[in-house]
Protein backbone atom coordinates (compact mmCIF):
# COMPACT_ATOMS: atom_id res chain seq x y z
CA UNK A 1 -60.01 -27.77 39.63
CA UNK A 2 -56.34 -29.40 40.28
CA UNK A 3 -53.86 -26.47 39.51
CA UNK A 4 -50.02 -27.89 38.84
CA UNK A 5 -47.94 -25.26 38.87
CA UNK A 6 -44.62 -26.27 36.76
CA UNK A 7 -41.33 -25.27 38.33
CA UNK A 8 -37.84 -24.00 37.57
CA UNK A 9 -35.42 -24.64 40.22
CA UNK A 10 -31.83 -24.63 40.10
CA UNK A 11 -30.06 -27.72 41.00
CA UNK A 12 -27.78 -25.41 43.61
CA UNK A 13 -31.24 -25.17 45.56
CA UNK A 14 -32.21 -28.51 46.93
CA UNK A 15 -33.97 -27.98 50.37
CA UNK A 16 -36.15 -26.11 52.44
CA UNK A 17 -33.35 -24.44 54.08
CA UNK A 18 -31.29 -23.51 51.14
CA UNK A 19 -34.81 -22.48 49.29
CA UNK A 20 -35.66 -20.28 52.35
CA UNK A 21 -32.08 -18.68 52.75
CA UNK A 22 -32.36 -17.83 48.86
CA UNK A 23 -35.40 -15.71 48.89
CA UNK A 24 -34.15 -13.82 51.93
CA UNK A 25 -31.43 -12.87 49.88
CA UNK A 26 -33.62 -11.84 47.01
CA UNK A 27 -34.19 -14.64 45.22
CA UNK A 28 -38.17 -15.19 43.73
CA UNK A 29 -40.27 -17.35 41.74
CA UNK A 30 -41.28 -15.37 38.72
CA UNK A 31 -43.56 -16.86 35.70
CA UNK A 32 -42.97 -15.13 32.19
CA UNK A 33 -45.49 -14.93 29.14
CA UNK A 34 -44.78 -14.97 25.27
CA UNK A 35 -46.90 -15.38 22.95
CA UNK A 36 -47.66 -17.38 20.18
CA UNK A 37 -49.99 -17.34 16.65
CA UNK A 38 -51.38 -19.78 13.97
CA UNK A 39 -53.15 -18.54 11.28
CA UNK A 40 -56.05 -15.85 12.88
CA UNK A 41 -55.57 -17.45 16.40
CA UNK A 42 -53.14 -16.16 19.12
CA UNK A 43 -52.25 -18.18 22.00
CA UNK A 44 -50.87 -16.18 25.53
CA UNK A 45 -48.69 -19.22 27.59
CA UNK A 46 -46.66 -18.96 30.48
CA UNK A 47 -43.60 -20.21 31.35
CA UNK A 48 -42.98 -22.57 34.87
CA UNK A 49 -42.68 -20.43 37.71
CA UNK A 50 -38.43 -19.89 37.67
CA UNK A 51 -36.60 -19.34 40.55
CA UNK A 52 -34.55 -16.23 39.75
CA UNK A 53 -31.34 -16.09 42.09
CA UNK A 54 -29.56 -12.90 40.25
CA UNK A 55 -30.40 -10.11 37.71
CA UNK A 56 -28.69 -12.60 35.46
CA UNK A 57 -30.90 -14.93 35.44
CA UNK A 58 -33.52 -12.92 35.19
CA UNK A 59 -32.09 -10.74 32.12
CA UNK A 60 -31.26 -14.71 30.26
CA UNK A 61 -34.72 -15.41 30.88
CA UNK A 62 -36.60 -12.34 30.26
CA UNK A 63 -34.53 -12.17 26.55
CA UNK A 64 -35.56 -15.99 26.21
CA UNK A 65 -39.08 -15.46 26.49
CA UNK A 66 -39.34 -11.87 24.69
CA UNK A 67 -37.48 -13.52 21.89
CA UNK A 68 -40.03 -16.44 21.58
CA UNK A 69 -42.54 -14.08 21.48
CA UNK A 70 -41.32 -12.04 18.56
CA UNK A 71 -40.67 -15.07 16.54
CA UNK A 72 -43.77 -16.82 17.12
CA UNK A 73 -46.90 -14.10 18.04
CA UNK A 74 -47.04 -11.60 15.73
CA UNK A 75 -48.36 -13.90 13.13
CA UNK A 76 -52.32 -13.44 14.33
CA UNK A 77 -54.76 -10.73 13.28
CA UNK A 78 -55.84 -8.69 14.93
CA UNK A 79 -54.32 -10.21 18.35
CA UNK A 80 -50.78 -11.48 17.43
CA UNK A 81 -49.45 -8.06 17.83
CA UNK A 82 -51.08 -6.27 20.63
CA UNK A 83 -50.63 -10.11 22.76
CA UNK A 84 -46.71 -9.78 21.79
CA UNK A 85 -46.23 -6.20 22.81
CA UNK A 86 -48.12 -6.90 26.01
CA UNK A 87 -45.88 -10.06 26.53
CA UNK A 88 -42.49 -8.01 26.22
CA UNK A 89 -44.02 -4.97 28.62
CA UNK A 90 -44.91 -7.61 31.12
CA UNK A 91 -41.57 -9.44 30.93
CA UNK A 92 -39.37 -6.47 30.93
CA UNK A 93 -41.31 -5.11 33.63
CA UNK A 94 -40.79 -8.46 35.78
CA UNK A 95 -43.08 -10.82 35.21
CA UNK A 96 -45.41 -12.30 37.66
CA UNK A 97 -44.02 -12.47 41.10
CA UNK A 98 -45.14 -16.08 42.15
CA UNK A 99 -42.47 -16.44 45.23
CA UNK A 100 -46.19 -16.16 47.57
CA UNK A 101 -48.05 -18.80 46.16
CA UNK A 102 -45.21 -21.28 45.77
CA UNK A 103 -44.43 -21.03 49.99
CA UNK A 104 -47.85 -21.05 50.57
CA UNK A 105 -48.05 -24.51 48.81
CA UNK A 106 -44.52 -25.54 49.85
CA UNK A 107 -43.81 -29.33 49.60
CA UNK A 108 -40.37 -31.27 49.97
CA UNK A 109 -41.32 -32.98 46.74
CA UNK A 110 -41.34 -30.37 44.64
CA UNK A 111 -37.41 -30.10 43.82
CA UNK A 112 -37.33 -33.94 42.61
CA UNK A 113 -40.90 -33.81 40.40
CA UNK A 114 -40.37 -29.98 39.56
CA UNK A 115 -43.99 -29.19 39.64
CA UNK A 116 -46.14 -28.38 42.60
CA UNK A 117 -50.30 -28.08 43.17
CA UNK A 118 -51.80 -25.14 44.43
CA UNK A 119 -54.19 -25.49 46.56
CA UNK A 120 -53.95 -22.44 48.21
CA UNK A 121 -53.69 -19.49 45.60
CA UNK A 122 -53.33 -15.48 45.96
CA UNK A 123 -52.21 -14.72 42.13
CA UNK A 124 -55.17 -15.91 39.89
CA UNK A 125 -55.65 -13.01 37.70
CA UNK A 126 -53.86 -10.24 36.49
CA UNK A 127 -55.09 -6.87 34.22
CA UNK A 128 -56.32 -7.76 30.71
CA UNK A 129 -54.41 -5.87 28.24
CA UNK A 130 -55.64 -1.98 26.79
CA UNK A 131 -56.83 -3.67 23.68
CA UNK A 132 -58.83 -5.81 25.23
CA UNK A 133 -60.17 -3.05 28.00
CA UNK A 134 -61.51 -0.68 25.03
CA UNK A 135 -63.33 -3.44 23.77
CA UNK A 136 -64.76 -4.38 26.73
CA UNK A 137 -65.63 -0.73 28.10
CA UNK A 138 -67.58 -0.65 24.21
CA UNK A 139 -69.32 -3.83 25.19
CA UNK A 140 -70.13 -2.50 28.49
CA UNK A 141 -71.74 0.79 27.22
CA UNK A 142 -73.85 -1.12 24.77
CA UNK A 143 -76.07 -2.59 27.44
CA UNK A 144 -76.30 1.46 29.47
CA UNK A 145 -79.95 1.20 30.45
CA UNK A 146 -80.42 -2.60 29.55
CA UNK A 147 -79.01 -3.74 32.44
CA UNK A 148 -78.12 -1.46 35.96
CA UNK A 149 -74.92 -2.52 36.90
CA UNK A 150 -73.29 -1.28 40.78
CA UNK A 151 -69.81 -2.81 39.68
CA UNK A 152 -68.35 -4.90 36.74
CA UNK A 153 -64.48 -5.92 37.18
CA UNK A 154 -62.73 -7.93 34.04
CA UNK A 155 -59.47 -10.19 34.97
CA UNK A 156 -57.22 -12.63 32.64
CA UNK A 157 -57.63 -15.76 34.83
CA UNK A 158 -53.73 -17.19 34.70
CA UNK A 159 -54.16 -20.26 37.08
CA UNK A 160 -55.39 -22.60 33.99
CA UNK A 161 -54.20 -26.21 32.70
CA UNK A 162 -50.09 -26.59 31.65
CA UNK A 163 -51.95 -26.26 27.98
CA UNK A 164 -55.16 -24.27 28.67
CA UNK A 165 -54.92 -20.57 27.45
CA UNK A 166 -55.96 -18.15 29.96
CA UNK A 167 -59.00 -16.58 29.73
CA UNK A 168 -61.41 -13.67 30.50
CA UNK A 169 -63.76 -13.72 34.03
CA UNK A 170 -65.86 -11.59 34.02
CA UNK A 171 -67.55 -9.96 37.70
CA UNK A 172 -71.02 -8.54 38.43
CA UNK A 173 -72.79 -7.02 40.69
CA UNK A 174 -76.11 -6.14 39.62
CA UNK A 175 -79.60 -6.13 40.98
CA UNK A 176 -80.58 -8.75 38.40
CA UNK A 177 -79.63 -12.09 38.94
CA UNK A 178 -76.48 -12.95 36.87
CA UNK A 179 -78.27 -15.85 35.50
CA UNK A 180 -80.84 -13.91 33.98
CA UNK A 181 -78.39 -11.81 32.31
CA UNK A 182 -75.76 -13.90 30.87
CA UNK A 183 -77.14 -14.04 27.57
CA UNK A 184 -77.57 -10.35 27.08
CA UNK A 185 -73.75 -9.85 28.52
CA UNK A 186 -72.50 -12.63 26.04
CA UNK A 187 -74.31 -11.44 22.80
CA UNK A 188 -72.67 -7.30 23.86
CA UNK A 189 -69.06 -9.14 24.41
CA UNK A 190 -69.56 -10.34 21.27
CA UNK A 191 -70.23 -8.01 19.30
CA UNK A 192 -66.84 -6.74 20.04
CA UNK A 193 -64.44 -9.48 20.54
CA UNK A 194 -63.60 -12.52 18.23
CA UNK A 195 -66.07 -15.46 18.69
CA UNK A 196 -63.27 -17.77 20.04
CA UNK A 197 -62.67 -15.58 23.30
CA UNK A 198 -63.89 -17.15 25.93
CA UNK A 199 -65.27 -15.92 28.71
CA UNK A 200 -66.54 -16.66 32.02
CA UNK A 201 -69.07 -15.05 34.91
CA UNK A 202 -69.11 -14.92 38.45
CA UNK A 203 -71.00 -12.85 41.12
CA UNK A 204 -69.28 -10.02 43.12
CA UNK A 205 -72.27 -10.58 45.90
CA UNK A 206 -70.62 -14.38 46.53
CA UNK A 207 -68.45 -14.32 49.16
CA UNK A 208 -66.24 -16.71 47.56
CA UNK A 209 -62.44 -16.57 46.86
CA UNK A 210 -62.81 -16.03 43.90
CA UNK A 211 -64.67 -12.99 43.63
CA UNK A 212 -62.35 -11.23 45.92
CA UNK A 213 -59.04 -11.65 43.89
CA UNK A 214 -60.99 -10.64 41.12
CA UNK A 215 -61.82 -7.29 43.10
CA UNK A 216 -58.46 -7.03 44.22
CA UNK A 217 -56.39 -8.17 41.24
CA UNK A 218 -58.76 -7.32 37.90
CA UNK A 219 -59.87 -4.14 36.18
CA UNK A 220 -62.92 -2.47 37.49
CA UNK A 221 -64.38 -0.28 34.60
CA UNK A 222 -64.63 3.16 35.15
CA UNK A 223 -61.10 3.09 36.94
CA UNK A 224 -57.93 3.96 35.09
């Protein structure tokens, strides 16, 4: 999958050299959330990854996003509110600090288009939200004794389409195959989330890329 990661850059900041001497200083590429509700369905985006020079900047945009958030995602039940609350903490904690992924995937281009791909990624997921923990844990204790699980980690996948909402990847390690019990996992999840969550499961035994942000980066139940 092609990931396009949109960009912010200020027009002051128009080479390597400039781009290079600005993060010494300080400076990083941080993508906010805000959230955003129609009827019963709420919709997490993110905004391009912004180059954030001063505290300024980063207050304007931080208020910018909080605010579209509490005009646009509280209007969702039961989701609207607990995604908007968990929009603001994340914002007025930060954001997401995407300053490594951007040099890692550095291109000249990228001031003129504004956009860059990522080929090579280190932020793909980042803690699901309490809400949506308790629910899971719930799921998860359903299925004590159905199925023997060594580990199960849950992450918000964040690297999606410009227009894709992130979703929920689920990892197991079990001494069952995880194709023999994705149906069983699916009809537990269910019973606890909304039917339009999606949801997606890998293996912890692959030794893919993967699985090992999810490790790193998601929430491993049982942990706090």
């Amino acid at each position: 999958m092609k990931i396009i990661q949109r960009l912010d850059i200020p027009s002051e900041v128009n080479s390597k050299e400039q781009l290079l001497a600005a993060i010494h200083n300080g400076a990083r590429f941080v993508v906010f959330q805000y959230c955003v509700s129609v009827v019963a369905l709420s919709m997490v985006r993110y905004s391009p990854a912004i180059l954030i020079l001063d505290t300024t900047r980063i207050e304007e945009k931080v208020s910018y996003y909080n605010r579209l958030s509490r005009f646009f995602g509280w209007w969702s039940i039961p989701y609207g509110i607990s995604e908007t609350l968990r929009s603001i903490r994340l914002n007025s904690s930060g954001g997401i600090d995407m300053t490594e992924d951007i040099m890692l995937n550095f291109n000249e281009s990228m001031f003129a288009t504004q956009e860059l791909e990522l080929v090579k990624t280190n932020q793909l997921f980042i803690k699901p939200n309490k809400d949506i923990i308790s629910c899971f844990d719930r799921a998860m204790s359903d299925l004590v004794g159905v199925i023997d699980f060594k580990e199960v980690v849950i992450g918000l996948f964040i690297n999606t389409e410009e227009y894709e909402t992130p979703y929920l990847v689920i990892g197991i390690n079990s001494a069952i195959e995880l194709s023999q019990c994705d149906e069983v996992l699916s009809n537990a999840l269910y019973k606890h989330f909304t039917s339009h969550t999606k949801f997606s499961f890998i293996d912890l035994n692959a030794d893919s890329e993967l699985s090992k942000r999810l490790l790193l980066q998601g929430h491993m139940k049982g942990s706090n």
